[in-house]
PDB file of N, CA and C in Angstrom:
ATOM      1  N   UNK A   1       0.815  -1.189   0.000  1.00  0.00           N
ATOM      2  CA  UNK A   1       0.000   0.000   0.000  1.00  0.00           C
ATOM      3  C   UNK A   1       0.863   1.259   0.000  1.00  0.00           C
ATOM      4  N   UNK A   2       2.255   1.106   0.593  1.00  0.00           N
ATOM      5  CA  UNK A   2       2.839   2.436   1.044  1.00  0.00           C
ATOM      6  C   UNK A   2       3.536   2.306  -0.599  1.00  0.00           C
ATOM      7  N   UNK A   3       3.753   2.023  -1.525  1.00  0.00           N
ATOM      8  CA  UNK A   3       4.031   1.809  -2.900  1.00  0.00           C
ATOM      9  C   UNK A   3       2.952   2.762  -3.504  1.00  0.00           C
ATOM     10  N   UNK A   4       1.644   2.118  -3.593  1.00  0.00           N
ATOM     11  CA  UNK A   4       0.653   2.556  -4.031  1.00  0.00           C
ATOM     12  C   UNK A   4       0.570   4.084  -4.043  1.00  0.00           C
ATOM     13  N   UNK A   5       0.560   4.492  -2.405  1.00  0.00           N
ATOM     14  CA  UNK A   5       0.748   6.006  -2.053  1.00  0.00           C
ATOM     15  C   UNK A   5       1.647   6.972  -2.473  1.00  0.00           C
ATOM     16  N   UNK A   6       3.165   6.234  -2.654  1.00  0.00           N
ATOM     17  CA  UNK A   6       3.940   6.579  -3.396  1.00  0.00           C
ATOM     18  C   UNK A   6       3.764   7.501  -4.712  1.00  0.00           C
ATOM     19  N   UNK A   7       4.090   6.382  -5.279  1.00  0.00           N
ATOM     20  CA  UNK A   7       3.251   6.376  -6.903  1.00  0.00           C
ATOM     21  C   UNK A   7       2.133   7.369  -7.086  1.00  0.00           C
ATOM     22  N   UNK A   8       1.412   7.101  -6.186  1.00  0.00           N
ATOM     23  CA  UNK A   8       0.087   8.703  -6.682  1.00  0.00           C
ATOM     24  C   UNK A   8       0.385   9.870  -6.293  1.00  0.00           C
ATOM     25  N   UNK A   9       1.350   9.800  -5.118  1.00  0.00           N
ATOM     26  CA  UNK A   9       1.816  11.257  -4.860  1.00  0.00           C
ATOM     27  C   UNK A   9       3.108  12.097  -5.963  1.00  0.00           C
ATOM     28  N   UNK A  10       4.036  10.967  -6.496  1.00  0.00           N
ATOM     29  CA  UNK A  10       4.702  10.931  -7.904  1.00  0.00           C
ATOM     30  C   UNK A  10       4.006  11.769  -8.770  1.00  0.00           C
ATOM     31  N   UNK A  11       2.982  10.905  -9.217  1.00  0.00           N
ATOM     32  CA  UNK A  11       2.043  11.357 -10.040  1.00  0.00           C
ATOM     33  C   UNK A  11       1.562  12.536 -10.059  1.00  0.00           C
ATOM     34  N   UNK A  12       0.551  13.018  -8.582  1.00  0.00           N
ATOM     35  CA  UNK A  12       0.376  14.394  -8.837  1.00  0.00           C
ATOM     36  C   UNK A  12       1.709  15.233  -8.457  1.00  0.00           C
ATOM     37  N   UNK A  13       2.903  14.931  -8.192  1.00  0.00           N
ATOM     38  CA  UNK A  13       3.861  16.129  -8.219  1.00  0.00           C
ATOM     39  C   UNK A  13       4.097  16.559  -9.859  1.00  0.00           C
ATOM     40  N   UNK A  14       4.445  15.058 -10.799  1.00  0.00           N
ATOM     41  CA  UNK A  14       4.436  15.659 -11.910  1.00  0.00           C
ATOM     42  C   UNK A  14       3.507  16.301 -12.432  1.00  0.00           C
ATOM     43  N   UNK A  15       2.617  16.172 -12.207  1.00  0.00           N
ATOM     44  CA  UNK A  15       1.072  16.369 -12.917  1.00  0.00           C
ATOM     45  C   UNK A  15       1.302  18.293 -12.668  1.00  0.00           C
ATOM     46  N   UNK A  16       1.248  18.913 -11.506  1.00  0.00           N
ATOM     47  CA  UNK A  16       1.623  20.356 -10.649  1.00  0.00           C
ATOM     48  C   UNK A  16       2.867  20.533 -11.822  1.00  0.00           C
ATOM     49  N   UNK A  17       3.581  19.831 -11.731  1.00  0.00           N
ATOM     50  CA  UNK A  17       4.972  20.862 -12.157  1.00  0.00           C
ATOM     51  C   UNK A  17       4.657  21.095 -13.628  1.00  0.00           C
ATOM     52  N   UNK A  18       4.374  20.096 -14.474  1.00  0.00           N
ATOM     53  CA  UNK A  18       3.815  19.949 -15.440  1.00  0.00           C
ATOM     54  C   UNK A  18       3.106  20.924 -16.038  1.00  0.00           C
ATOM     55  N   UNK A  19       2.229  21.025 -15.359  1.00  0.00           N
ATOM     56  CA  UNK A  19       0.926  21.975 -15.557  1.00  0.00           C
ATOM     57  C   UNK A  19       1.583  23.239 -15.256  1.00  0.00           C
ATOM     58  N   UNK A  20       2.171  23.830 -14.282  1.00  0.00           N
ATOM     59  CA  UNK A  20       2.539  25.175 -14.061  1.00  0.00           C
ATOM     60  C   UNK A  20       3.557  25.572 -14.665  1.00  0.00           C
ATOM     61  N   UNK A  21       4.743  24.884 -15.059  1.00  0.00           N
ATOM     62  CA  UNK A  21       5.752  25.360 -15.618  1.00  0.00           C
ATOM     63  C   UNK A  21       5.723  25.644 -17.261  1.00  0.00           C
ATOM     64  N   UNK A  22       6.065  26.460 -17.604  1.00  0.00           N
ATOM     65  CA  UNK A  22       5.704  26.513 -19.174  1.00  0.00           C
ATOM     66  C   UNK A  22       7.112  25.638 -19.895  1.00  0.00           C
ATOM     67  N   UNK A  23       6.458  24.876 -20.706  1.00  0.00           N
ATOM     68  CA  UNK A  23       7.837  23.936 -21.880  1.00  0.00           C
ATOM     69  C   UNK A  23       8.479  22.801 -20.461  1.00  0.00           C
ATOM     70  N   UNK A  24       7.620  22.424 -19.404  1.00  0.00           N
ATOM     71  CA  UNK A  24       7.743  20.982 -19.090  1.00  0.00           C
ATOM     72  C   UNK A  24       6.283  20.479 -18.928  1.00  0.00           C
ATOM     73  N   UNK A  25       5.644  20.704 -20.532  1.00  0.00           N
ATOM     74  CA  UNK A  25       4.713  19.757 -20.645  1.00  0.00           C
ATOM     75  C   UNK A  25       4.890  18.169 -20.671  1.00  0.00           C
ATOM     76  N   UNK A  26       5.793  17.521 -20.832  1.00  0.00           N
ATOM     77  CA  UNK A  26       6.470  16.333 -20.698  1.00  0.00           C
ATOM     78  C   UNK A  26       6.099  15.525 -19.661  1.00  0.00           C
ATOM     79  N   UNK A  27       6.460  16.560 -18.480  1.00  0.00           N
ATOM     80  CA  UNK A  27       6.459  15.916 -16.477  1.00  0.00           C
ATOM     81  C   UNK A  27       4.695  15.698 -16.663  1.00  0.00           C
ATOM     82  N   UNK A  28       4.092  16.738 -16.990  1.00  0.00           N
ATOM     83  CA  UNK A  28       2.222  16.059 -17.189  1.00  0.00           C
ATOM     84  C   UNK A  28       2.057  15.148 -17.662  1.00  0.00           C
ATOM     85  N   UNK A  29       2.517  14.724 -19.288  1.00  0.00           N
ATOM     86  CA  UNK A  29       2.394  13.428 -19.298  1.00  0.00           C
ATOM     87  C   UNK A  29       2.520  12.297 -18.728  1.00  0.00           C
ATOM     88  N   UNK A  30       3.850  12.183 -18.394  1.00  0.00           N
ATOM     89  CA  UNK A  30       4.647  11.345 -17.623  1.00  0.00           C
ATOM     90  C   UNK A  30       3.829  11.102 -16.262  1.00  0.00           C
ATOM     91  N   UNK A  31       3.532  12.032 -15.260  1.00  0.00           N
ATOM     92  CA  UNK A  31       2.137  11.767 -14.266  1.00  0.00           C
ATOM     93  C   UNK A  31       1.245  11.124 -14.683  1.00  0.00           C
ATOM     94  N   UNK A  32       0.725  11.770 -15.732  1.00  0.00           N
ATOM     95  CA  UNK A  32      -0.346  10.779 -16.184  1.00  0.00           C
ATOM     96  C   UNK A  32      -0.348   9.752 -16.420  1.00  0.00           C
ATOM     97  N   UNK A  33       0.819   8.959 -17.067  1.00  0.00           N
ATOM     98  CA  UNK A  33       0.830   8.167 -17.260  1.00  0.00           C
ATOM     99  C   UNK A  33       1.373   7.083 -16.404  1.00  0.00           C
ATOM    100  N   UNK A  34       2.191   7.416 -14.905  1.00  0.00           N
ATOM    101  CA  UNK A  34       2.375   6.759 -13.937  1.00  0.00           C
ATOM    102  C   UNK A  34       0.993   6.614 -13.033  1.00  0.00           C
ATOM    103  N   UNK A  35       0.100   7.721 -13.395  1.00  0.00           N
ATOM    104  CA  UNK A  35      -1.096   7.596 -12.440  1.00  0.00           C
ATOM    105  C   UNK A  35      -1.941   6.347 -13.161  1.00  0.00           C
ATOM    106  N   UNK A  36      -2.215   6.801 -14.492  1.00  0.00           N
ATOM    107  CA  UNK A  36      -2.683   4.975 -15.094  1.00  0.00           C
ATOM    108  C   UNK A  36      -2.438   4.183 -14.744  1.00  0.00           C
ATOM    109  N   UNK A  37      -0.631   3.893 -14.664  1.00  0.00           N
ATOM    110  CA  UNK A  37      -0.103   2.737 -14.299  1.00  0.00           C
ATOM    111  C   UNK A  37      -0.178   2.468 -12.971  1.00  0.00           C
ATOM    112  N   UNK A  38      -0.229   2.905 -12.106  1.00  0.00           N
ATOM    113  CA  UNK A  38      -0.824   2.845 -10.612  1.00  0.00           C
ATOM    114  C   UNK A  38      -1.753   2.367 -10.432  1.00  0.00           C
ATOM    115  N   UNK A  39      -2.677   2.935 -10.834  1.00  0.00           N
ATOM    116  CA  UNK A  39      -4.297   2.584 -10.846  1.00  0.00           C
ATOM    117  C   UNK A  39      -4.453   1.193 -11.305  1.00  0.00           C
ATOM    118  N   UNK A  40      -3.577   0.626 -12.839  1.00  0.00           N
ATOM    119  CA  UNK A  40      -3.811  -0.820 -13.234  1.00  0.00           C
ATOM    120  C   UNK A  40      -3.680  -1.449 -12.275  1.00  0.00           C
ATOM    121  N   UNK A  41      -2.246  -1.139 -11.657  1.00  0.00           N
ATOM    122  CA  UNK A  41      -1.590  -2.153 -10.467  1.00  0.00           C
ATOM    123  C   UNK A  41      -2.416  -2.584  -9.233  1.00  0.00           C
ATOM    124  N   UNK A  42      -2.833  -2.008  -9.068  1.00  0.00           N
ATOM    125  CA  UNK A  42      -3.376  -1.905  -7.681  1.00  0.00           C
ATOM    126  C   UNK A  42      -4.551  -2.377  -7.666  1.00  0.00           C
ATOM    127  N   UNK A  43      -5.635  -1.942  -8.977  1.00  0.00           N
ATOM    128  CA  UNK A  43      -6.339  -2.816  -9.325  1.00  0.00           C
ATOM    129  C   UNK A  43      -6.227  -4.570  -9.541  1.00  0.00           C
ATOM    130  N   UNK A  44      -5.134  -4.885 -10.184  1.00  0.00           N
ATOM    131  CA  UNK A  44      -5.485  -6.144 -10.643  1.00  0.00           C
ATOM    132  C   UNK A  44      -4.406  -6.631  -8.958  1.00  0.00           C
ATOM    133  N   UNK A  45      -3.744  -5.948  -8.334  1.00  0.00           N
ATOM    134  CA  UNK A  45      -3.336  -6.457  -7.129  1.00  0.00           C
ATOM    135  C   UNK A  45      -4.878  -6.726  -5.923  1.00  0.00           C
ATOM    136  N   UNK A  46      -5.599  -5.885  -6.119  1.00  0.00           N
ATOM    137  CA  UNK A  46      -6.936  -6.184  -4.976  1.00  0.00           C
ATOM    138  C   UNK A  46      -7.752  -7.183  -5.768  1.00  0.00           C
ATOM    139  N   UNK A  47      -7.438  -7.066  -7.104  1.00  0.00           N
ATOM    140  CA  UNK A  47      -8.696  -8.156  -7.863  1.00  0.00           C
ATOM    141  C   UNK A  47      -8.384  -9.627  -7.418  1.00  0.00           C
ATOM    142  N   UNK A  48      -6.455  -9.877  -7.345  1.00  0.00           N
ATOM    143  CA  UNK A  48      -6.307 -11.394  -7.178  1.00  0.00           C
ATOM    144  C   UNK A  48      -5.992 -11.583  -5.879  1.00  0.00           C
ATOM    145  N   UNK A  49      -5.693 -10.770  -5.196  1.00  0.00           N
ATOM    146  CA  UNK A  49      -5.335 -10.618  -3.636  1.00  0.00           C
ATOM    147  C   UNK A  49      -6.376 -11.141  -2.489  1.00  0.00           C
ATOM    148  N   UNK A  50      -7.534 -10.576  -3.105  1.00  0.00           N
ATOM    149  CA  UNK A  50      -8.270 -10.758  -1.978  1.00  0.00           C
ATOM    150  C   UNK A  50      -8.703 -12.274  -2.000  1.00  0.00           C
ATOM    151  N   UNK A  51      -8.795 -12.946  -2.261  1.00  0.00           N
ATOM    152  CA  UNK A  51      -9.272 -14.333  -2.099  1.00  0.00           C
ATOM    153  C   UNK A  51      -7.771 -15.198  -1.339  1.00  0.00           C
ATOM    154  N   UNK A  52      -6.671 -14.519  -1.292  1.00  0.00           N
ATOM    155  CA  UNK A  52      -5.759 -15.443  -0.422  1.00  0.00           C
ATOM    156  C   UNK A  52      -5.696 -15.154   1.164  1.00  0.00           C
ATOM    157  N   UNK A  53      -6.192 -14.069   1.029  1.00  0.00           N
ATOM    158  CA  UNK A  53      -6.549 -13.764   2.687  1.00  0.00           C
ATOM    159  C   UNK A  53      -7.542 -14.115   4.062  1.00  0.00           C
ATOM    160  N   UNK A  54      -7.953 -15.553   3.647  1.00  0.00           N
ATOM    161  CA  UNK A  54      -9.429 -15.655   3.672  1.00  0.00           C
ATOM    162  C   UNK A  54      -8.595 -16.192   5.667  1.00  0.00           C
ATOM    163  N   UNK A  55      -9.377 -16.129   6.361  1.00  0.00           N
ATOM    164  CA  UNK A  55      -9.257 -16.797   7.730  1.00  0.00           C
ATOM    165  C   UNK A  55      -9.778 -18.242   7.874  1.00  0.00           C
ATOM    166  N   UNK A  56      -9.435 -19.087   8.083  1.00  0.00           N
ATOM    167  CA  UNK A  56     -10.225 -20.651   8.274  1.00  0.00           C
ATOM    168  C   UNK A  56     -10.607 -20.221   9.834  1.00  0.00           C
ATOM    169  N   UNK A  57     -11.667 -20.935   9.928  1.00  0.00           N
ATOM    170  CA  UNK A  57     -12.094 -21.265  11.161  1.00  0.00           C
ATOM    171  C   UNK A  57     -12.836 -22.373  11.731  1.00  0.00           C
TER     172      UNK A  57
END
């Protein structure tokens, strides 16, 4: 999870610098496109994850 948090805070720093600085339109992309890639991850990490956690009782 502390990955996850990472990664999105990455994301919106580039996303800010990006956006405010004139001629590093680049760093916006690049956010953006780590924020996608975040989002996949984490997704298909809770999609297969959760069924190994189960408790027997």
């Amino acid at each position: 999870m502390t990955l996850f948090l990472l990664l999105i805070l990455a994301a919106v720093i580039l996303g800010i610098i990006g956006f405010a600085v004139h001629g590093l339109f680049y760093l916006l992309v690049i956010g953006a496109v780590l924020l996608v890639a975040d989002l996949v991850y984490v997704g298909l990490r809770f999609r297969r994850g959760g069924r190994k956690h189960r408790i027997a009782r």
